[in-house]
Protein backbone atom coordinates (compact mmCIF):
# COMPACT_ATOMS: atom_id res chain seq x y z
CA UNK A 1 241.82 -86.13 5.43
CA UNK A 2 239.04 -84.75 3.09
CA UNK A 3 238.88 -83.50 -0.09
CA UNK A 4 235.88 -82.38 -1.68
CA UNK A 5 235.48 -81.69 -5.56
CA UNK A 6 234.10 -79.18 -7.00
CA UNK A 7 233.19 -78.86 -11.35
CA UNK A 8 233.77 -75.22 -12.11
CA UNK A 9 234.23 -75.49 -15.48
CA UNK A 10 235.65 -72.71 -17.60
CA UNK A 11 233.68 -69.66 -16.33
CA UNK A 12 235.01 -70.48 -13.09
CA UNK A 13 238.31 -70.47 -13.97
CA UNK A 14 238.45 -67.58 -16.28
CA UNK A 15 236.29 -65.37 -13.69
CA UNK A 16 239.32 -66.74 -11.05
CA UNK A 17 242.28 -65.73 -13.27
CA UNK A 18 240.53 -62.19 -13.65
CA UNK A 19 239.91 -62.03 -9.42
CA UNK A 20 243.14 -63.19 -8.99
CA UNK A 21 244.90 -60.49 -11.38
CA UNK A 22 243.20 -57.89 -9.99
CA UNK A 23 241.09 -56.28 -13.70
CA UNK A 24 238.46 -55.04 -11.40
CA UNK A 25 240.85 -53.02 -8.27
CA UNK A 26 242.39 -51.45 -11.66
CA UNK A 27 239.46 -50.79 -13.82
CA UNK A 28 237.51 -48.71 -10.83
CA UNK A 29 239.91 -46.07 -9.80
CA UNK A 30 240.39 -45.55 -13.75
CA UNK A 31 236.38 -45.00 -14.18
CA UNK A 32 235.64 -43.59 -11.03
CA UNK A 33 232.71 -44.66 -9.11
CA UNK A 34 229.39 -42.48 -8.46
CA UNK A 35 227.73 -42.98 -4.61
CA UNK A 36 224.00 -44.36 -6.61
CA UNK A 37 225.71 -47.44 -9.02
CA UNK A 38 224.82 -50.86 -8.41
CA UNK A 39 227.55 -52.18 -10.13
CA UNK A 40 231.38 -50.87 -11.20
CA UNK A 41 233.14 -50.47 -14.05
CA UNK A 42 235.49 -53.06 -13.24
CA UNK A 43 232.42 -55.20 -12.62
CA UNK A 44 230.90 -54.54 -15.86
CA UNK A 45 234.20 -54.89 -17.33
CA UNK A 46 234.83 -58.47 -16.19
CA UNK A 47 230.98 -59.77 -17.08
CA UNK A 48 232.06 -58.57 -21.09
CA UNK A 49 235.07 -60.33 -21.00
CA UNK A 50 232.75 -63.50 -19.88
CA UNK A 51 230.22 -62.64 -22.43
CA UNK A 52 232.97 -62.13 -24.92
CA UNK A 53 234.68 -65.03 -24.39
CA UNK A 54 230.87 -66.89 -25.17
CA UNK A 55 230.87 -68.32 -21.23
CA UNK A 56 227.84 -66.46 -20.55
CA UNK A 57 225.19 -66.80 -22.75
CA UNK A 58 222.24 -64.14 -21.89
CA UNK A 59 222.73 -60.49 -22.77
CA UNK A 60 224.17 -58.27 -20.85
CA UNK A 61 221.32 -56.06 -20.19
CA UNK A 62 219.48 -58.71 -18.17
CA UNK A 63 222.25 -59.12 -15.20
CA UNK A 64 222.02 -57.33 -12.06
């Protein structure tokens, strides 16, 4: 048996708990999504609850 460890700290888990509920699959049919977007609402939605929550610390603007 192996086990391997892994530190994910507290943006890990938070950005887990929102996968796991689901924020994004309910955000995007809410917004809509347009064919040239490189990212979705739901997307966008998760990285400000992140950013909000002080977990990620440059601004928005600069992600991809």
């Amino acid at each position: 048996m192996s086990i391997k460890v892994s530190n994910i700290d507290h943006l890990g888990l938070v950005a887990g708990i929102i996968d796991e509920i689901g924020i994004e699959e309910k955000i995007n049919p809410l917004l809509g999504e347009e064919l040239p977007e490189k990212i979705t609402g739901g997307q966008v939605v998760k990285r400000m609850i992140l950013n909000g929550l002080g977990l990620l610390s440059s601004p928005l603007y600069l992600r991809s």
